[in-house]
C-alpha atoms as a PDB file:
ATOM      1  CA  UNK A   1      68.442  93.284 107.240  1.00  0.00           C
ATOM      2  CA  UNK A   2      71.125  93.089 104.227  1.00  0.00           C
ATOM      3  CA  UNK A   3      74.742  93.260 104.937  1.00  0.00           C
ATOM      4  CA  UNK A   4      75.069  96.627 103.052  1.00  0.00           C
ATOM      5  CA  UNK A   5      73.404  98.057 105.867  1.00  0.00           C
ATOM      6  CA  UNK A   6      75.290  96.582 109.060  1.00  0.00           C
ATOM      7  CA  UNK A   7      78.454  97.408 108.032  1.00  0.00           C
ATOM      8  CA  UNK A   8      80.742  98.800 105.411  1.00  0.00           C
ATOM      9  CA  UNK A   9      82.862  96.849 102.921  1.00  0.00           C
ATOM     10  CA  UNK A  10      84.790  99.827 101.914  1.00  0.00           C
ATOM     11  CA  UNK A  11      85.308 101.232 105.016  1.00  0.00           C
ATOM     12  CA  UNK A  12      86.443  97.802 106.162  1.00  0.00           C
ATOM     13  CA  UNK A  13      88.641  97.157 103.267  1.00  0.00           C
ATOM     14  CA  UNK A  14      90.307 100.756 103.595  1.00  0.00           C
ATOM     15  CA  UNK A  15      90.686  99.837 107.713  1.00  0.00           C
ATOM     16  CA  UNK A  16      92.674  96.725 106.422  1.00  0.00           C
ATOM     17  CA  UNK A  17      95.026  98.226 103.814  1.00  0.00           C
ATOM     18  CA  UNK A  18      95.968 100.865 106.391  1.00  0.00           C
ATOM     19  CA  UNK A  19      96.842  98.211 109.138  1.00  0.00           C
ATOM     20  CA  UNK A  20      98.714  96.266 107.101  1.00  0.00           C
ATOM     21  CA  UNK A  21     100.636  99.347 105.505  1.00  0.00           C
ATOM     22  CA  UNK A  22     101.416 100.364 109.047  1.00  0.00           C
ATOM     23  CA  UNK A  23     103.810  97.687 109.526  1.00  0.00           C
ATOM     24  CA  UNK A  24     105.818  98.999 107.042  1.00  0.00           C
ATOM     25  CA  UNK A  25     106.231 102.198 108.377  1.00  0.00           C
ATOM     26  CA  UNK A  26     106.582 100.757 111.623  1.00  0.00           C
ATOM     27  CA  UNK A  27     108.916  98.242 111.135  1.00  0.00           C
ATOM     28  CA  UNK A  28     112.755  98.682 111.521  1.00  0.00           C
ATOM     29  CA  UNK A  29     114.393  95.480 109.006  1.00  0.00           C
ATOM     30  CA  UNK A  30     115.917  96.742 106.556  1.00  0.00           C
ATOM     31  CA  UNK A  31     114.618  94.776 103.584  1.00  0.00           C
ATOM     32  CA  UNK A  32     113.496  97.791 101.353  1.00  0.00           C
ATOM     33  CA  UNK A  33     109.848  97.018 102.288  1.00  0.00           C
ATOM     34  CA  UNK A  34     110.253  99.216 105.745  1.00  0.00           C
ATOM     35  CA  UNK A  35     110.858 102.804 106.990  1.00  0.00           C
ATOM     36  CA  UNK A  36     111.048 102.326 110.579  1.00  0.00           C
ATOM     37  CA  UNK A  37     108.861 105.017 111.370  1.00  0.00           C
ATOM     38  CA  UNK A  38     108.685 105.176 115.541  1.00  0.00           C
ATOM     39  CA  UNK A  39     105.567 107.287 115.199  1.00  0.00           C
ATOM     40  CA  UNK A  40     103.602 105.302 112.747  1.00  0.00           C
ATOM     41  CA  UNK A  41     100.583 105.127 114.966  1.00  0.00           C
ATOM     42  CA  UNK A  42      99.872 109.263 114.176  1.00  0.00           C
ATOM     43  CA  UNK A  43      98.968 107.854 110.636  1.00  0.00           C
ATOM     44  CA  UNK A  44      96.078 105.947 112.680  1.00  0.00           C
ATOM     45  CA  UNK A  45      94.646 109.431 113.343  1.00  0.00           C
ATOM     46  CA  UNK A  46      93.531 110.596 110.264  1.00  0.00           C
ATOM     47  CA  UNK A  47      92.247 106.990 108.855  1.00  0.00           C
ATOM     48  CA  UNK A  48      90.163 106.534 111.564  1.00  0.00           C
ATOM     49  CA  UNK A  49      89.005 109.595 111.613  1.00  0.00           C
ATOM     50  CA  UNK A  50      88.214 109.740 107.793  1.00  0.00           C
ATOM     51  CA  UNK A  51      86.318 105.897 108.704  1.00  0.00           C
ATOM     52  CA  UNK A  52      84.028 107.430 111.297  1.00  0.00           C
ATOM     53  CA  UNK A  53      82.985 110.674 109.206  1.00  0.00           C
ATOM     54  CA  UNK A  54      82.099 108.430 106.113  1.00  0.00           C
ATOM     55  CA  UNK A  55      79.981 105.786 108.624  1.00  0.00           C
ATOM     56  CA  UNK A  56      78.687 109.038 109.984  1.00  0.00           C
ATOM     57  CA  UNK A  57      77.146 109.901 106.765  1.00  0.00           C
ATOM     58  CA  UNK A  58      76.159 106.836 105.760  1.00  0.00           C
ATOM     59  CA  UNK A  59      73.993 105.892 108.692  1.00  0.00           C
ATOM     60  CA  UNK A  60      73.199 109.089 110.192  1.00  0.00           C
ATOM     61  CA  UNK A  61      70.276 109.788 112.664  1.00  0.00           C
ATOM     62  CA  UNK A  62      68.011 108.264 113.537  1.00  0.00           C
ATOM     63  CA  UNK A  63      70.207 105.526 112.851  1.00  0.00           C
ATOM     64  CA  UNK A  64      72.922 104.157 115.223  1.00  0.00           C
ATOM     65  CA  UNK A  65      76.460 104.607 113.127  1.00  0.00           C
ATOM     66  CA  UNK A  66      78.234 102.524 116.589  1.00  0.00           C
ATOM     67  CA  UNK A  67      77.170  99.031 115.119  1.00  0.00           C
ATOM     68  CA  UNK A  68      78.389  99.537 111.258  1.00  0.00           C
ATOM     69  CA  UNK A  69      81.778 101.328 112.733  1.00  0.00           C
ATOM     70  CA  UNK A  70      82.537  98.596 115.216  1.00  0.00           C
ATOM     71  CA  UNK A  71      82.056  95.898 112.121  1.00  0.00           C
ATOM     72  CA  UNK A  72      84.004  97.349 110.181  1.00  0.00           C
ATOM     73  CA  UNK A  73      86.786  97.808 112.160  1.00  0.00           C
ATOM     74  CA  UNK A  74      86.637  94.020 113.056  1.00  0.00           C
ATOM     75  CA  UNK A  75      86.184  93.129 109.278  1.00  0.00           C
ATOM     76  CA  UNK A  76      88.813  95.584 108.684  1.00  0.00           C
ATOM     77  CA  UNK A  77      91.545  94.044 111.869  1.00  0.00           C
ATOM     78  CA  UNK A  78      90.204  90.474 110.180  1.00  0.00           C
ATOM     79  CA  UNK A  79      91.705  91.330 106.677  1.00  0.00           C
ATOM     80  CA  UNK A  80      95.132  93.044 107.368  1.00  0.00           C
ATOM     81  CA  UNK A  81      96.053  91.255 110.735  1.00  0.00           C
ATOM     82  CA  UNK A  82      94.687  87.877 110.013  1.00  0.00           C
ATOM     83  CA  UNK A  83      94.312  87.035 106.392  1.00  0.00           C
ATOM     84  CA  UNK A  84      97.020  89.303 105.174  1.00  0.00           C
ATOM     85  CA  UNK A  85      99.636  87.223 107.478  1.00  0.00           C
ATOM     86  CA  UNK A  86      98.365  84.271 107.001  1.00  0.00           C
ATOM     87  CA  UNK A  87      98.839  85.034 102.886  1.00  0.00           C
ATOM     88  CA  UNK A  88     102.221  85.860 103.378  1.00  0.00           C
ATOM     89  CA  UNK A  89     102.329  82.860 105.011  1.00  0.00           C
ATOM     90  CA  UNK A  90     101.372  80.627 102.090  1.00  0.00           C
ATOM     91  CA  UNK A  91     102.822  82.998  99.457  1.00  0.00           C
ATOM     92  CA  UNK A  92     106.643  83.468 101.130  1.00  0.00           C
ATOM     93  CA  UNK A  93     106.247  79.675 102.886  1.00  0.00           C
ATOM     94  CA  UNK A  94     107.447  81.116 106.493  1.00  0.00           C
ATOM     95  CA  UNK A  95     106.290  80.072 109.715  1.00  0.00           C
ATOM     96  CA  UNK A  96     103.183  81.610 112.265  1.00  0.00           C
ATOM     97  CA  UNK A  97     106.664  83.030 114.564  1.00  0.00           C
ATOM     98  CA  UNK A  98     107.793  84.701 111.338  1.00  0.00           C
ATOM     99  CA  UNK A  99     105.107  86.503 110.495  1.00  0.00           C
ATOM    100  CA  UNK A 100     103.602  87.442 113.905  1.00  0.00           C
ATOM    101  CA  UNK A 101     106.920  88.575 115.527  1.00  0.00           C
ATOM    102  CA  UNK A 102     105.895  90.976 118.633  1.00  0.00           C
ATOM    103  CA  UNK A 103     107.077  93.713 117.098  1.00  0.00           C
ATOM    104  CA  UNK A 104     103.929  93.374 114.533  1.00  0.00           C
ATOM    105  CA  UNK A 105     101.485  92.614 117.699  1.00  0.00           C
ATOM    106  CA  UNK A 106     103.285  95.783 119.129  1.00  0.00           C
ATOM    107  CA  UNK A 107     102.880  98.084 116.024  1.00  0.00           C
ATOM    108  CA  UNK A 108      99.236  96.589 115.498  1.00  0.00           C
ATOM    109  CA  UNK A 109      98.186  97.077 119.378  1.00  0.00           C
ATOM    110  CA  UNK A 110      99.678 101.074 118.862  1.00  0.00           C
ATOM    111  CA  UNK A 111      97.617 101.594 115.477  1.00  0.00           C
ATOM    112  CA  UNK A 112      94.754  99.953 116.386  1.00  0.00           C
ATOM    113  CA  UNK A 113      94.270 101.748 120.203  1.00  0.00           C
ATOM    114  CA  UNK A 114      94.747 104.971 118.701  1.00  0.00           C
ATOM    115  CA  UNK A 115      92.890 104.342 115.883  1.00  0.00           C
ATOM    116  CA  UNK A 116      89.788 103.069 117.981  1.00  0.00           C
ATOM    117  CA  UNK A 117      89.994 106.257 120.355  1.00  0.00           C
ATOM    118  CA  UNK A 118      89.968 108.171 117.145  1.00  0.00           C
ATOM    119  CA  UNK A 119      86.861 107.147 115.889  1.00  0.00           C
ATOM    120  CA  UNK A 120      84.737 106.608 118.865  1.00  0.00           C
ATOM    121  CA  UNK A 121      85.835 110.284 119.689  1.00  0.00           C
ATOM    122  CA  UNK A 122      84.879 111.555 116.095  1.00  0.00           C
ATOM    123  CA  UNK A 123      81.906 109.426 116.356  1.00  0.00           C
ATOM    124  CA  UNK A 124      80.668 111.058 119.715  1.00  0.00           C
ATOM    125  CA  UNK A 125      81.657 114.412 118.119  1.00  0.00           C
ATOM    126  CA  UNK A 126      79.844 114.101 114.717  1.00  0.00           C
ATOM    127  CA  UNK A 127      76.748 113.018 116.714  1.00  0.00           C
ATOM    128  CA  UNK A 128      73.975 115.380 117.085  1.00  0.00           C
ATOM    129  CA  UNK A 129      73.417 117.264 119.990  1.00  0.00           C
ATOM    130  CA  UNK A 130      69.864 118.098 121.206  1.00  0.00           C
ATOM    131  CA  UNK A 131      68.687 121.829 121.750  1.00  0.00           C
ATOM    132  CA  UNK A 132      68.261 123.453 124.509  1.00  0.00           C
ATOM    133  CA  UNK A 133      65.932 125.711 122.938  1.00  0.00           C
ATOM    134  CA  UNK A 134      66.981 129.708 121.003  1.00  0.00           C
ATOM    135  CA  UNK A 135      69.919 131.470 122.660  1.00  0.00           C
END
């Protein structure tokens, strides 16, 4: 089994530029960098969705698209909640507190949630159905 076909790079790497650009909509400093946006987590909506219809293509029946979408969200979380801070980290020399204030964790928890129940519904929605014979 190659890693092309248990997840999605692009997918993942999309997944991780929109988390990370949702803390700039969601974040209310005032350092040119933010808008402050209280409903930022809408934006997870039609990412998510977009994520599952593309993993829906790519592995459609008879394979499972549930595996490749679930690692590729975690590849995706991995890249714009972990490395990105910890980049910022080394680039801007601040601290772990700095860079992880709860307000992120907050913003990230609201994205993510509604970004998960997004694609697991689009998922189970783009999934087919079996007959039940002609109507």
């Amino acid at each position: 089994m190659s890693v092309r076909s248990i997840f999605s790079l692009p997918i993942a790497l999309f997944l991780g530029l929109f988390i990370h650009l949702d803390w700039h909509l969601a974040r209310h400093e005032h350092d040119g960098r933010s808008l402050g946006w209280d409903a930022h987590w809408l934006l997870a909506v039609p990412i998510f969705a977009f994520a599952a219809w593309r993993i829906a293509r790519r592995w459609p029946p008879p394979d499972n698209p549930w595996r490749p979408a679930a690692l590729s969200v975690a590849l995706g979380i991995l890249l714009g909640q972990v490395i990105e801070p910890l980049a910022e980290i080394i680039h801007y020399q601040a601290t772990l507190a700095e860079e992880l204030k709860p307000a992120r964790l907050t913003a990230f928890a609201l994205f993510t949630a509604t970004g998960l129940v997004t694609m697991g519904l689009t998922l189970w929605a783009l999934a087919p159905r079996p007959s039940s014979g002609p109507c």
